[in-house]
N, C-alpha and C. Protein backbone atom coordinates (compact mmCIF):
# COMPACT_ATOMS: atom_id res chain seq x y z
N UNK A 1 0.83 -1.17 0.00
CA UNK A 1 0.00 0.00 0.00
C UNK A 1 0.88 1.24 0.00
N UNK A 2 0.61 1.92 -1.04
CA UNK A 2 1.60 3.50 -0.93
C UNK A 2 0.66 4.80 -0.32
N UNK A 3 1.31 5.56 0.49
CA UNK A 3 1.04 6.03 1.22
C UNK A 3 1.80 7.80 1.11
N UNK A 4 1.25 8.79 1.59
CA UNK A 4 2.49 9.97 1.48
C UNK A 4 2.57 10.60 3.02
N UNK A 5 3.98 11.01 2.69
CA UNK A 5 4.17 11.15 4.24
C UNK A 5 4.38 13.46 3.80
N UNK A 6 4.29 13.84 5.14
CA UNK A 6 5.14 15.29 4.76
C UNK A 6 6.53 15.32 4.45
N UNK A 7 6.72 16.86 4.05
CA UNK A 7 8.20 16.68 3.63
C UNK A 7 9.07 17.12 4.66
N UNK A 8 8.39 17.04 6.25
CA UNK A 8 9.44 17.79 7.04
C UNK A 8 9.19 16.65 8.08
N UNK A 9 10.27 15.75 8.11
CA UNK A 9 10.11 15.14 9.49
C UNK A 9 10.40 15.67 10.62
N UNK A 10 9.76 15.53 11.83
CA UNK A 10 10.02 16.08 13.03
C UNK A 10 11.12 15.21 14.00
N UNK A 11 12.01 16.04 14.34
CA UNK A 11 13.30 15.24 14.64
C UNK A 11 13.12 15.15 16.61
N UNK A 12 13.47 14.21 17.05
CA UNK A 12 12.98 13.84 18.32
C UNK A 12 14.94 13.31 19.03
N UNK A 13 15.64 14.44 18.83
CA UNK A 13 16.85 14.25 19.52
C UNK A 13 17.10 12.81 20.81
N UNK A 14 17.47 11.99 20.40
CA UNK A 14 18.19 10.34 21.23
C UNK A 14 16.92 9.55 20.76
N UNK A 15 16.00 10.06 20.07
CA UNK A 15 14.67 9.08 20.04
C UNK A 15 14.82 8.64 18.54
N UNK A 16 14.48 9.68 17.46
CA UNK A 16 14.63 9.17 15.97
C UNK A 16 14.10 10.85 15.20
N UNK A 17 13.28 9.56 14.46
CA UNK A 17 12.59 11.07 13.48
C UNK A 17 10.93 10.43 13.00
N UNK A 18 10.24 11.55 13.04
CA UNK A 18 8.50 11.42 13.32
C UNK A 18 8.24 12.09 11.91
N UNK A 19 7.44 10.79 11.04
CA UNK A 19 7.10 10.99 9.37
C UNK A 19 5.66 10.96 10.24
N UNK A 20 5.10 12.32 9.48
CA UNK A 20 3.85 12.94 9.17
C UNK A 20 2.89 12.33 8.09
N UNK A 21 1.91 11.60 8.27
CA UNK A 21 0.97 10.87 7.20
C UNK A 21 -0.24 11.52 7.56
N UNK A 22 -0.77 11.79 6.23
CA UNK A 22 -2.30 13.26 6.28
C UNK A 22 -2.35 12.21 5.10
N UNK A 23 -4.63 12.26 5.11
CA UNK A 23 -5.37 11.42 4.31
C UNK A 23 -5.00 10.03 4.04
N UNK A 24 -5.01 9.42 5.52
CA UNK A 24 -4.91 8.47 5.87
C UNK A 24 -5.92 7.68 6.81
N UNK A 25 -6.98 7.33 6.04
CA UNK A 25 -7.99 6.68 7.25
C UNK A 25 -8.03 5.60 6.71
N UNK A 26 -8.10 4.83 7.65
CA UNK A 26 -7.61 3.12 7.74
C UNK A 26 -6.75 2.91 7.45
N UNK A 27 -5.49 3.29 7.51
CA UNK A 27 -4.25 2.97 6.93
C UNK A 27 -4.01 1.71 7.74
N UNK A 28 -3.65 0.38 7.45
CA UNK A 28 -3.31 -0.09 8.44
C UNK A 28 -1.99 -0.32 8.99
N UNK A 29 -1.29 1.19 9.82
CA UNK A 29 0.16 1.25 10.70
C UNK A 29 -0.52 0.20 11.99
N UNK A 30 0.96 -0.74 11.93
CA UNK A 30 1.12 -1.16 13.24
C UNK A 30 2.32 -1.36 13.84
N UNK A 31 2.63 -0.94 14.78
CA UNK A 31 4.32 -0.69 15.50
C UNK A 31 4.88 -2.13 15.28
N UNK A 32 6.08 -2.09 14.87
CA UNK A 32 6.69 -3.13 13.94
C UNK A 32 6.43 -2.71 12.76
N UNK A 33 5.51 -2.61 12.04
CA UNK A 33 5.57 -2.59 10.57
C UNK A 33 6.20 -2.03 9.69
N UNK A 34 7.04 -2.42 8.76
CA UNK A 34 8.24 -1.62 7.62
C UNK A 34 7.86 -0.97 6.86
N UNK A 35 8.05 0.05 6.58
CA UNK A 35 8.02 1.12 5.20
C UNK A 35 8.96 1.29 4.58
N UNK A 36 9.18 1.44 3.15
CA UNK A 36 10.11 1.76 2.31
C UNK A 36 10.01 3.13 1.75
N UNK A 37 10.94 3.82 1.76
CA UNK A 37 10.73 5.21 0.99
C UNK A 37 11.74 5.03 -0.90
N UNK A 38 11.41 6.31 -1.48
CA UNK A 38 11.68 6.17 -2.41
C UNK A 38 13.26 5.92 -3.09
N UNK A 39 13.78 5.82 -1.87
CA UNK A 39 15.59 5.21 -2.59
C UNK A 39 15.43 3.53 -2.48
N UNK A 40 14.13 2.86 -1.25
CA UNK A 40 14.57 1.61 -1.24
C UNK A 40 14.43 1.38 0.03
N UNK A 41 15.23 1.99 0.72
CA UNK A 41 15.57 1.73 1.86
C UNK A 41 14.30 1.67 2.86
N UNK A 42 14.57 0.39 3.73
CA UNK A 42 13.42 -0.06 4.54
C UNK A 42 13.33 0.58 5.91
N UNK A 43 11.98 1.27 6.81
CA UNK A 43 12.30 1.93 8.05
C UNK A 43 11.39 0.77 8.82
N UNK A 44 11.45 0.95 10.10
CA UNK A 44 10.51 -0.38 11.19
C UNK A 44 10.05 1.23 12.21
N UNK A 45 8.66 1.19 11.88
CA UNK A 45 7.94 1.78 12.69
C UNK A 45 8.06 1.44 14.43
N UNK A 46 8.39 1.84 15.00
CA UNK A 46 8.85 1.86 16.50
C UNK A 46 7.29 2.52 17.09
N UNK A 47 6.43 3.56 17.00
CA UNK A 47 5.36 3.92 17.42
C UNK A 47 5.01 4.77 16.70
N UNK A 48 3.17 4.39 16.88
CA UNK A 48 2.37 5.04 16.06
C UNK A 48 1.58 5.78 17.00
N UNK A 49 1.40 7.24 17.05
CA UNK A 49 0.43 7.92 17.06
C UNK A 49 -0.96 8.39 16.47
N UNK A 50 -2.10 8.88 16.77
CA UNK A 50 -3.13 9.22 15.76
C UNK A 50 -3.74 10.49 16.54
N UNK A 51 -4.07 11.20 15.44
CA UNK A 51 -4.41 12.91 16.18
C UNK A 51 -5.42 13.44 15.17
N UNK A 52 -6.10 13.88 14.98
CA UNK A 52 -7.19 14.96 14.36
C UNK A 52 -7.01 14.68 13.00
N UNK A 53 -7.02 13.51 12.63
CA UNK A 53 -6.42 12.81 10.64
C UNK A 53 -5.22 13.07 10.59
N UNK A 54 -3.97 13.19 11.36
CA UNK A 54 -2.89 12.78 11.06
C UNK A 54 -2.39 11.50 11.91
N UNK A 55 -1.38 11.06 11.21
CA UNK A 55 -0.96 9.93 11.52
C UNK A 55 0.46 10.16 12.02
N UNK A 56 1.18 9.97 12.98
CA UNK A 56 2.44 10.35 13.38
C UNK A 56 3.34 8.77 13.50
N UNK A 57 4.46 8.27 12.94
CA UNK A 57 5.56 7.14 12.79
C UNK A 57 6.68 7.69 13.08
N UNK A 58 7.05 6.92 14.25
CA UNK A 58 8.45 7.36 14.89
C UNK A 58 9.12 6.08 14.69
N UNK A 59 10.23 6.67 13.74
CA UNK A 59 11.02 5.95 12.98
C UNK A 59 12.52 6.08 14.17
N UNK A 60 12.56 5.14 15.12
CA UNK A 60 13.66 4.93 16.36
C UNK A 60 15.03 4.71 15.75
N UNK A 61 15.68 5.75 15.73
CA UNK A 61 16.98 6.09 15.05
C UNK A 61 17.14 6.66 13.88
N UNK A 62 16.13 7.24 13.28
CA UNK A 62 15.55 7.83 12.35
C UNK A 62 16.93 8.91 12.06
N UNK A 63 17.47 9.09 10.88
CA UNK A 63 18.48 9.76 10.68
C UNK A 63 17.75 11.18 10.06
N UNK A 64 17.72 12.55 10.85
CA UNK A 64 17.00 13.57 10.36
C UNK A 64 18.11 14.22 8.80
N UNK A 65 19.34 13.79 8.66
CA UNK A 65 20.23 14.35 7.73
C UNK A 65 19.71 13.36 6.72
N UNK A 66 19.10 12.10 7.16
CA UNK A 66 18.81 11.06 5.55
C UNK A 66 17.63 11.76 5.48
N UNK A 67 16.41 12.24 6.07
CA UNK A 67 15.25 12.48 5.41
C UNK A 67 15.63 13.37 5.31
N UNK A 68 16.45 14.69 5.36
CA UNK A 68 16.28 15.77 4.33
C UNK A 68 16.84 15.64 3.32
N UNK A 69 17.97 14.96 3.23
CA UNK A 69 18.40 15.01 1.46
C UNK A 69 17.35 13.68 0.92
N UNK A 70 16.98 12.65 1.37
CA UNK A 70 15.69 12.39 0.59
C UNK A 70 14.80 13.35 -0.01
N UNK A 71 13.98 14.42 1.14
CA UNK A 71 12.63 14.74 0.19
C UNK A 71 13.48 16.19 -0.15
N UNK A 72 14.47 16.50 -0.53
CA UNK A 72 15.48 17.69 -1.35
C UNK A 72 15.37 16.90 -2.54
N UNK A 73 15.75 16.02 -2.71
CA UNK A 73 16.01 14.98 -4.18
C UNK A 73 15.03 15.51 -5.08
N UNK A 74 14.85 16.37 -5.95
CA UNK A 74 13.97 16.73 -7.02
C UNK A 74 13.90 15.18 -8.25
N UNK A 75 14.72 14.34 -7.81
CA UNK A 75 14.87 13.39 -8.66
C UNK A 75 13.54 12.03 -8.21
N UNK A 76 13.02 12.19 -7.43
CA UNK A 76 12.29 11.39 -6.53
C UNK A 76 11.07 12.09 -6.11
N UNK A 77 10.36 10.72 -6.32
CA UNK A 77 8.59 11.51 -5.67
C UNK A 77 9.04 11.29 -4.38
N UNK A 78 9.40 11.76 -3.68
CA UNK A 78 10.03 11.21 -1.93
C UNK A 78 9.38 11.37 -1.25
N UNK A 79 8.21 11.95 -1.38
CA UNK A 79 6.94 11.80 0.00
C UNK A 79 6.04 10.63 -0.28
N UNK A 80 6.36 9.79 -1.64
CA UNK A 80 5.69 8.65 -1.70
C UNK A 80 6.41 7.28 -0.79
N UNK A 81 5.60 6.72 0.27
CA UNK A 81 5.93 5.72 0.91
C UNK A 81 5.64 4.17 0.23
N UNK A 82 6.01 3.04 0.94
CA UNK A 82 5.41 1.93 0.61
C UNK A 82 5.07 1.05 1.93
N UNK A 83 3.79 0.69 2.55
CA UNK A 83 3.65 0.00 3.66
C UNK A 83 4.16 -1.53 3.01
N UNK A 84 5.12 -2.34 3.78
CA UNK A 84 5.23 -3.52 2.94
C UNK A 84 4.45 -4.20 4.00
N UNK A 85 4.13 -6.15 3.00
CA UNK A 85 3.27 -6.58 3.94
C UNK A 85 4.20 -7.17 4.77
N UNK A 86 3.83 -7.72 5.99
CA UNK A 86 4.20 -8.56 6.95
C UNK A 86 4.80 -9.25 6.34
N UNK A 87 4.51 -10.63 5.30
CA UNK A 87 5.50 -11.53 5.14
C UNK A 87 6.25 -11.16 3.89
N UNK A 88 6.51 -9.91 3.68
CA UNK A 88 7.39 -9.48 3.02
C UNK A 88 8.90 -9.67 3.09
């Protein structure tokens, strides 16, 4: 399931970095579950929040210097995610 996240993750200093998901109802996040962003590379959701239709994923070690030159990349749809399945 592809999914879009914002382009500004919120950085949570010794914790990680918190991807923003808007127009997301029923998404089904569940802590554990992997996402891939658009280079490939796989993240493991550590905790999910839910607030007023946003969706908050705290990505636990979340590198805030990799998601900004990700969604900088004009070369890349980079706010497009991928929920992979479980027995992926």
């Amino acid at each position: 399931m592809e999914f879009r996240v914002m382009d500004e993750p919120l950085v949570l200093e010794g914790h990680g970095a918190v991807l923003l998901v808007t127009d997301c109802d029923g998404c089904p996040f569940t802590v554990g579950c992997r996402i891939r962003d658009a280079r490939g590379t796989v993240h493991v959701v550590a905790q999910i929040t839910r607030q007023e239709g946003l969706v908050c994923l705290l990505i636990q070690g979340g590198d805030a210097d990799y998601f900004g030159r990700l969604f900088r990349n004009i070369r890349l749809d980079a706010t497009l995610f991928t929920l992979l399945a479980e027995d992926a």
